[in-house]
Protein backbone atom coordinates (compact mmCIF):
# COMPACT_ATOMS: atom_id res chain seq x y z
CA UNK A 1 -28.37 6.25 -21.21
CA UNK A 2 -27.98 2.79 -19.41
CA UNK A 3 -28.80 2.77 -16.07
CA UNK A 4 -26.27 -0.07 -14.30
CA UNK A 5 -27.67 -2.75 -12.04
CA UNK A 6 -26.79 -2.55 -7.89
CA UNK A 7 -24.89 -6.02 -8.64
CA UNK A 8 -23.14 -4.59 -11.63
CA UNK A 9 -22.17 -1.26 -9.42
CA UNK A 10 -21.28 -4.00 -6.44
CA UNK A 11 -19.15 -5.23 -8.44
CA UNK A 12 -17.29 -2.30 -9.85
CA UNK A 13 -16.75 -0.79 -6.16
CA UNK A 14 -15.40 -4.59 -5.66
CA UNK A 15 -12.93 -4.04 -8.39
CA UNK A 16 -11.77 -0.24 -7.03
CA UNK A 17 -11.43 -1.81 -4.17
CA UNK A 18 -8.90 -4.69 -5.59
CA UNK A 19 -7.20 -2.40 -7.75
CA UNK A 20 -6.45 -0.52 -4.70
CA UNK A 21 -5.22 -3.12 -2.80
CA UNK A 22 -3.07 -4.18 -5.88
CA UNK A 23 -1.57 -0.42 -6.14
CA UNK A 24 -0.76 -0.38 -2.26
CA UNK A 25 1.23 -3.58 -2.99
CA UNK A 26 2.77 -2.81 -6.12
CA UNK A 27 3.98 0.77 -5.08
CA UNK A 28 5.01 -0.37 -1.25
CA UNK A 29 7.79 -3.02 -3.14
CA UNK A 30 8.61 -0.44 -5.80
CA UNK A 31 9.36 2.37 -3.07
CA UNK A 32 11.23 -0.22 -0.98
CA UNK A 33 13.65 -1.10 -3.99
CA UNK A 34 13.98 2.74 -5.07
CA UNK A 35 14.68 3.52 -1.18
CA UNK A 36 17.18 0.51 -1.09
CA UNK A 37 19.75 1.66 -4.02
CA UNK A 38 21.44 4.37 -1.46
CA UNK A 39 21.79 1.64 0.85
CA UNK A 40 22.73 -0.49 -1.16
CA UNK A 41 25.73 1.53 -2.80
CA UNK A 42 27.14 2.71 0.76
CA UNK A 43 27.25 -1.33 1.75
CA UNK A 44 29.46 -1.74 -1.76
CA UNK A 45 31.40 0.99 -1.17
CA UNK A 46 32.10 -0.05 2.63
CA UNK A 47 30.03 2.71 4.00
CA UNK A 48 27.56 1.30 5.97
CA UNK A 49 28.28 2.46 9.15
CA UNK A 50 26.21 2.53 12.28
CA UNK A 51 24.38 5.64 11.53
CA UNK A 52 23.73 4.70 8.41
CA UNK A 53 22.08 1.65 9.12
CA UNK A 54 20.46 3.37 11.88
CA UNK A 55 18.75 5.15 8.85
CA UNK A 56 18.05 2.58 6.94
CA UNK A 57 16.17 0.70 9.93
CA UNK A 58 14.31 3.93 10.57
CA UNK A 59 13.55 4.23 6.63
CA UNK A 60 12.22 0.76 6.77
CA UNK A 61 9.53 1.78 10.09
CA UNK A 62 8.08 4.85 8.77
CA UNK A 63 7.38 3.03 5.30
CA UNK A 64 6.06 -0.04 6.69
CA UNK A 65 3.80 2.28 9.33
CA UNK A 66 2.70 4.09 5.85
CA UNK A 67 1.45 1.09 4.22
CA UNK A 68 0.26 -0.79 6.82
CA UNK A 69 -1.89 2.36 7.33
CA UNK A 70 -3.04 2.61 3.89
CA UNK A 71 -4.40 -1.03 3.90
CA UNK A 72 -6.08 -0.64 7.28
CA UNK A 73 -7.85 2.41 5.28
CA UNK A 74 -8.32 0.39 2.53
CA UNK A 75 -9.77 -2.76 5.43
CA UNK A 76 -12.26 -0.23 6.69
CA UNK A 77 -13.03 1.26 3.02
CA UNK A 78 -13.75 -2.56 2.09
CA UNK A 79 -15.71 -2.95 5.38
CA UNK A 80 -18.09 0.46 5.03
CA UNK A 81 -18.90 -0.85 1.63
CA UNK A 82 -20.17 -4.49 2.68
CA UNK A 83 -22.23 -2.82 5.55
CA UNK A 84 -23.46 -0.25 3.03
CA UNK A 85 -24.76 -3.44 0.40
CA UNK A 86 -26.41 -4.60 3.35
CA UNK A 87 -28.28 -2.06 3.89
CA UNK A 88 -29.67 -2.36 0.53
């Protein structure tokens, strides 16, 4: 069995770490086109009344306050594992 190297284990917690970064990106923009299609057909069809943009405003907060949540989680994740490399 090969035993890996602390840089070459550095720098596959370095990649996790992008490729989470890159998922929180690329599935916050995909949610926020899937959640804008309902929208989007009730402003076609003349529909987008008060409440419904009401909705659509609160739709937009929660998802933002998800993600922005995620990559503070992912800051500190990123943060733990400098310290930790420190240590070392």
């Amino acid at each position: 069995m090969h035993t890996l190297s602390q840089e070459q284990i550095r720098g596959l917690a370095d990649l996790a770490l992008d490729a989470l970064a890159a998922g929180v990106d690329v599935t916050e923009t995909t949610h926020a086109a899937i959640a804008r299609q309902p929208f989007e057909v009730m402003e076609r069809a003349g529909l987008a009344l008060p409440p419904v943009l009401l909705v659509e405003r609160i739709e937009r907060s929660v998802r933002g306050q998800v993600y922005n949540s995620l990559r503070a989680a992912h800051r500190a994740a990123a943060a733990l594992n400098d310290a930790a490399w420190r240590l070392l």
